[in-house]
C-alpha atoms as a PDB file:
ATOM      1  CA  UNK A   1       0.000   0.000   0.000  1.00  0.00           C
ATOM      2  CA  UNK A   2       1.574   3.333  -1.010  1.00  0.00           C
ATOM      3  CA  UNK A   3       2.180   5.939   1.880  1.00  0.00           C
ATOM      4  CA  UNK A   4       1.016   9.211  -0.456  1.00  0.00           C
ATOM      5  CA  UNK A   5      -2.379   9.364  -2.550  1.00  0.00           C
ATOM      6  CA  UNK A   6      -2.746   8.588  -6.722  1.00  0.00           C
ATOM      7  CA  UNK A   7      -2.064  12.214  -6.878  1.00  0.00           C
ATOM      8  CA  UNK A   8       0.481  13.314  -4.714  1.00  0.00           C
ATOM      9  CA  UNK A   9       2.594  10.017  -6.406  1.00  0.00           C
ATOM     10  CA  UNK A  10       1.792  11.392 -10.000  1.00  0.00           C
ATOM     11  CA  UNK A  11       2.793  14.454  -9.099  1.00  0.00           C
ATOM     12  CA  UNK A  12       6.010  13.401  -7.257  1.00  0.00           C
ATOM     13  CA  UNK A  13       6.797  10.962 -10.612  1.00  0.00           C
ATOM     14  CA  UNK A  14       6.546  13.466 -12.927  1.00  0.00           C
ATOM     15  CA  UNK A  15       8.473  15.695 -11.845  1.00  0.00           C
ATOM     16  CA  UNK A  16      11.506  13.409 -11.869  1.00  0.00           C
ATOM     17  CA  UNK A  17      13.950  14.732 -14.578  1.00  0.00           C
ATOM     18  CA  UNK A  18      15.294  12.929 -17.769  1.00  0.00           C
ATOM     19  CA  UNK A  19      17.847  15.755 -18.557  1.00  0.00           C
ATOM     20  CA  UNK A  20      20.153  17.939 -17.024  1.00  0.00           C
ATOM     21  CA  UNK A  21      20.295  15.766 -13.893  1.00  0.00           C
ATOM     22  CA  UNK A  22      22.448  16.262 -10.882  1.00  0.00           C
ATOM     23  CA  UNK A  23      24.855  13.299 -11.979  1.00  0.00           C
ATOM     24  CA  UNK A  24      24.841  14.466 -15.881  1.00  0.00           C
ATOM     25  CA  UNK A  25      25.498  17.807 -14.835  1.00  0.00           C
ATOM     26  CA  UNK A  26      28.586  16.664 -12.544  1.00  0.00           C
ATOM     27  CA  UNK A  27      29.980  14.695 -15.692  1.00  0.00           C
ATOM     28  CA  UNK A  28      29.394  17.794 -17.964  1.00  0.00           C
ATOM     29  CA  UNK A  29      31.234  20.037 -15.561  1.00  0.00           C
ATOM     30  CA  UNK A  30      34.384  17.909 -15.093  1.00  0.00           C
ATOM     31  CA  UNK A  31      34.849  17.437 -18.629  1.00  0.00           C
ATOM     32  CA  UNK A  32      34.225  20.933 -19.812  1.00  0.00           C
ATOM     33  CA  UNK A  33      36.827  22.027 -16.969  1.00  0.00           C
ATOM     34  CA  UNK A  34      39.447  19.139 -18.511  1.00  0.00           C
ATOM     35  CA  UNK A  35      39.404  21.227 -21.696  1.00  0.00           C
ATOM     36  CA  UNK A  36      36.767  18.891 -23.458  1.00  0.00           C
ATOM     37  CA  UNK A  37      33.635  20.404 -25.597  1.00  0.00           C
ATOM     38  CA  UNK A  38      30.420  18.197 -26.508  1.00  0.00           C
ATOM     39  CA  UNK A  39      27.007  18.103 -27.293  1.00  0.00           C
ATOM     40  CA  UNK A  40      24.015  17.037 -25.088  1.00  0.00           C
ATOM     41  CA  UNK A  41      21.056  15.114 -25.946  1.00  0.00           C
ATOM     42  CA  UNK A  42      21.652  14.704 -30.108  1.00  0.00           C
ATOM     43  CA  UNK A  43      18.418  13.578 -31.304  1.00  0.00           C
ATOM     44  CA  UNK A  44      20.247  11.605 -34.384  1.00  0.00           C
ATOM     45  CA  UNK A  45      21.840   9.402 -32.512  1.00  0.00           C
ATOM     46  CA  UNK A  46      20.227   5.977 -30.935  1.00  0.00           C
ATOM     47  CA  UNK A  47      18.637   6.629 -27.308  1.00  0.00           C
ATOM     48  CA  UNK A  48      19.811  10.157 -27.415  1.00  0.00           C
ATOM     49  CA  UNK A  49      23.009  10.040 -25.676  1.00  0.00           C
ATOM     50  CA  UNK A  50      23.369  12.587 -22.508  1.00  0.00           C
ATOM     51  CA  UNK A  51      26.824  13.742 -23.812  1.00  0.00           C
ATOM     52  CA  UNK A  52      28.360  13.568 -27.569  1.00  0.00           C
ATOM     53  CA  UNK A  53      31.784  14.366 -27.495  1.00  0.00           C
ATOM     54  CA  UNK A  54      32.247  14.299 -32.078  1.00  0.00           C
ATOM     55  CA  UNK A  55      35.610  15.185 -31.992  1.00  0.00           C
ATOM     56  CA  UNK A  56      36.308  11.882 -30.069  1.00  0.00           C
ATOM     57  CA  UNK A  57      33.623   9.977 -31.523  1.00  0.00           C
ATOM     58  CA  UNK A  58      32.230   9.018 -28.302  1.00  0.00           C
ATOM     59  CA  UNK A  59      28.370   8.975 -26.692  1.00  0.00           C
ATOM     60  CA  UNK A  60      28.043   9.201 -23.319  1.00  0.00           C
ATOM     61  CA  UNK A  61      25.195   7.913 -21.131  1.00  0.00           C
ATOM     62  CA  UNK A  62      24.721   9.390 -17.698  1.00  0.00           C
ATOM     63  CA  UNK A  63      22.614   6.151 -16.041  1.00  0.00           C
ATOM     64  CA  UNK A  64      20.727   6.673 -13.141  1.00  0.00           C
ATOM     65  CA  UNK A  65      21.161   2.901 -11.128  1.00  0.00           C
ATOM     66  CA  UNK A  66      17.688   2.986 -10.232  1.00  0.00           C
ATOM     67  CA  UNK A  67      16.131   3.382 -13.588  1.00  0.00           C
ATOM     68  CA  UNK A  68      18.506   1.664 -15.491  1.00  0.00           C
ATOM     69  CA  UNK A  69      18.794  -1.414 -13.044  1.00  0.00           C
ATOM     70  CA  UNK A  70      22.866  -1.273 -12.135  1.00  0.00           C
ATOM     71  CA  UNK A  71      23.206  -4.360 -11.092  1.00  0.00           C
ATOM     72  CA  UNK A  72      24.516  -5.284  -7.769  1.00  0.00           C
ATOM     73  CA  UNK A  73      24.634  -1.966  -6.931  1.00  0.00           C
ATOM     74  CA  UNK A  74      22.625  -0.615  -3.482  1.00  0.00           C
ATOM     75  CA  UNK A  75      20.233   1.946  -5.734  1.00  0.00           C
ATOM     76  CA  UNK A  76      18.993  -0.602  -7.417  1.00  0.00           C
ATOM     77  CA  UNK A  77      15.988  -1.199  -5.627  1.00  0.00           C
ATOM     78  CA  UNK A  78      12.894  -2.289  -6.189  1.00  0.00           C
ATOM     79  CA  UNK A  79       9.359  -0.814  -5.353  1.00  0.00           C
ATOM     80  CA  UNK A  80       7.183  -2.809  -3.346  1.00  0.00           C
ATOM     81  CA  UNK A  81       3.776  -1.695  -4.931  1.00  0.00           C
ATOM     82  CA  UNK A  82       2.863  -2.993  -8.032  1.00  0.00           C
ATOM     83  CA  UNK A  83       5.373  -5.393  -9.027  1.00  0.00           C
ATOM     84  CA  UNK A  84       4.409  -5.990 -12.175  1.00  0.00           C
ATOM     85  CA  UNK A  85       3.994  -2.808 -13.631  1.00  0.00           C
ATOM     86  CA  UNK A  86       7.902  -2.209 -12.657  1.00  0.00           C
ATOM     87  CA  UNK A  87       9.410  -5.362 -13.514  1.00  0.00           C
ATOM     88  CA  UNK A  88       7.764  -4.680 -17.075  1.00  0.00           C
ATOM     89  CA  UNK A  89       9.309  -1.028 -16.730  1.00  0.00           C
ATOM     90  CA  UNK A  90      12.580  -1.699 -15.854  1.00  0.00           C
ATOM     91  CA  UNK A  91      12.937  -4.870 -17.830  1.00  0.00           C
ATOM     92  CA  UNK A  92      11.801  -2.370 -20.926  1.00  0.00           C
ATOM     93  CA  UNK A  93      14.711   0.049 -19.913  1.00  0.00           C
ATOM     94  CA  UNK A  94      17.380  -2.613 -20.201  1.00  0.00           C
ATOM     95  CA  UNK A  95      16.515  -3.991 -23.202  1.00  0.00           C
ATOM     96  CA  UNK A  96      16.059  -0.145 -24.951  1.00  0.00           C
ATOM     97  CA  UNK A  97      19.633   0.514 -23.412  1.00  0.00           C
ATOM     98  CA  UNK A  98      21.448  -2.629 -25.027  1.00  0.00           C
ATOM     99  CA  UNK A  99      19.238  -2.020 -28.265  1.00  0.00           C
ATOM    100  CA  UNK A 100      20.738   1.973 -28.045  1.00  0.00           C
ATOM    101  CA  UNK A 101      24.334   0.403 -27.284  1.00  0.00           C
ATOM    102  CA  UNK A 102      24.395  -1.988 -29.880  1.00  0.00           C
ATOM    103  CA  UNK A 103      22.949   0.471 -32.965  1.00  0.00           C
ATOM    104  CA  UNK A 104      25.931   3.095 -31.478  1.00  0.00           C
ATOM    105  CA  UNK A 105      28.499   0.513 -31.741  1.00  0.00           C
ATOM    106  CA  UNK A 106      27.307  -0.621 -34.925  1.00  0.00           C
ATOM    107  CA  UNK A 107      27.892   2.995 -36.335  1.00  0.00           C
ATOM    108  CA  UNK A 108      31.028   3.148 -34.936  1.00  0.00           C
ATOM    109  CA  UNK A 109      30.580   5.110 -31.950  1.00  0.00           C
ATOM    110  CA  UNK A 110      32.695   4.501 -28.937  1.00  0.00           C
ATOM    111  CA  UNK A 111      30.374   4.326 -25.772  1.00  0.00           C
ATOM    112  CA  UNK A 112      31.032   5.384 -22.391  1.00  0.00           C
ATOM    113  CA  UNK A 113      28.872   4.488 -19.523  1.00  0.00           C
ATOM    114  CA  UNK A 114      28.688   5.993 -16.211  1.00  0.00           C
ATOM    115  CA  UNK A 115      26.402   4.950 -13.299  1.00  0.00           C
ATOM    116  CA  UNK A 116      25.026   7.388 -11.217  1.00  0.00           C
ATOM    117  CA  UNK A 117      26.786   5.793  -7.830  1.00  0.00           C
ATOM    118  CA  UNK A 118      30.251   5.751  -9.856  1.00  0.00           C
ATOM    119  CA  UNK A 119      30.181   9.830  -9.384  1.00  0.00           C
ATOM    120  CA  UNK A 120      30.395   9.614  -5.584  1.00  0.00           C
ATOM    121  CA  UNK A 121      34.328   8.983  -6.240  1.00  0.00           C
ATOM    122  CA  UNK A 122      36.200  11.651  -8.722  1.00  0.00           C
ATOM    123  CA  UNK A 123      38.731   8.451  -9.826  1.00  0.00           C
ATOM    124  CA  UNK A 124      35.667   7.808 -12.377  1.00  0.00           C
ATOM    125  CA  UNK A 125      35.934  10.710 -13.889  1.00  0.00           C
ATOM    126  CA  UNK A 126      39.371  10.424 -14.292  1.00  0.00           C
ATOM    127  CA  UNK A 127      39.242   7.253 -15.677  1.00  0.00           C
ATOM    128  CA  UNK A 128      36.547   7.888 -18.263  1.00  0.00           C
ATOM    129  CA  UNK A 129      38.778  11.200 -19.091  1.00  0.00           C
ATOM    130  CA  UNK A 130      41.994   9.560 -19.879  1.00  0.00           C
ATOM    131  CA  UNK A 131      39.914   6.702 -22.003  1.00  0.00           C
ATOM    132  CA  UNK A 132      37.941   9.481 -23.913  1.00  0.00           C
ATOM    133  CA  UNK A 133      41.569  10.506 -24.457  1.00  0.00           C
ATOM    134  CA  UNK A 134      42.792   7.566 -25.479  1.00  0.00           C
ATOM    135  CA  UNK A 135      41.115   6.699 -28.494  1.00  0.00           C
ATOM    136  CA  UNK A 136      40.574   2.975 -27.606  1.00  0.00           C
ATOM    137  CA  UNK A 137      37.307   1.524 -29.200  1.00  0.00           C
ATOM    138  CA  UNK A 138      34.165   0.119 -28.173  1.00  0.00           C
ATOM    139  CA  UNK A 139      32.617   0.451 -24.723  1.00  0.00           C
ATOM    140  CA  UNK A 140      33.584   1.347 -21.372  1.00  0.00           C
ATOM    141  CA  UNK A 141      31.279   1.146 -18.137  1.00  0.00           C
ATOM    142  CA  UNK A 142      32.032   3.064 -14.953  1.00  0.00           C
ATOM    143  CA  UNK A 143      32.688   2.555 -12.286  1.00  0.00           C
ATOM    144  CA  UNK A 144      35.233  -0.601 -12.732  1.00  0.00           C
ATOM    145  CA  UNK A 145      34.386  -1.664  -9.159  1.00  0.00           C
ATOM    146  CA  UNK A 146      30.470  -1.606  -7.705  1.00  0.00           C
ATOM    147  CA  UNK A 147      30.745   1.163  -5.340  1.00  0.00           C
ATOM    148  CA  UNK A 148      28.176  -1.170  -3.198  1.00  0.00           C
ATOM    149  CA  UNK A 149      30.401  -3.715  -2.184  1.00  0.00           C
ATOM    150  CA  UNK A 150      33.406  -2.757   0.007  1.00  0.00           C
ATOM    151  CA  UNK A 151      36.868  -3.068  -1.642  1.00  0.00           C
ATOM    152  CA  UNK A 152      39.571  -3.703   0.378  1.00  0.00           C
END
């Protein structure tokens, strides 16, 4: 049983961004600041990437780990009113992303992928700078290590 009333919730859902979120906005600023210059949202491109960087050939996808089911990871949770409906929803947002990913890779993007719980530590960034860099090929997903789990 929800807490909050059928309107209060719609009200509350809708008003949860798709753009210019806090975690896309903290990857925008550290790479303008590193010197490098991209385009947001590019409707042309498969699943409209958050960040285009065309010099480097790269699309980058800002995921939030609750919405686009990180797994393992803590944020990942699931609601406990109607179970259906979500498992439908968020199995529909995996399968879009990999659909997105593979039509980007096809076309010879490179893709970079940051979860929303990799921002809490600036290493990320720093990785995902020096592979934009780099000019290596095909995907990279960040963080390397689920922020969830302890490392030691």
């Amino acid at each position: 049983m929800d807490v909050v009333s059928p309107e209060k919730r719609s009200d509350m859902m809708s008003s949860i961004k798709g753009r210019n979120t806090r975690p896309e906005m903290q990857v925008r600023a550290y790479l303008h600041a590193h010197g490098l210059r991209f385009r947001l949202h590019r409707k042309d491109l498969p699943g409209r990437p958050d960040l285009v960087l065309p010099k480097h050939r790269v699309a980058v996808f800002v995921h939030g780990c609750f919405w686009h089911r990180h797994r393992g990871c803590k944020f990942a949770t699931r609601p406990s009113t109607r179970e259906d409906f979500w498992q439908q929803k968020f199995a529909r947002n995996v399968e879009r992303d990999l659909e997105n990913q593979e039509a980007l890779l096809g076309a010879g993007w490179r893709l970079l992928i940051i979860w929303e719980c990799g921002l809490k530590n600036n290493l990320n960034l720093e990785v995902a700078l020096q592979w934009i860099k780099s000019g290596q090929g095909g995907m990279l997903t960040l963080p390397l290590v689920k922020t969830s789990a302890p490392v030691s």
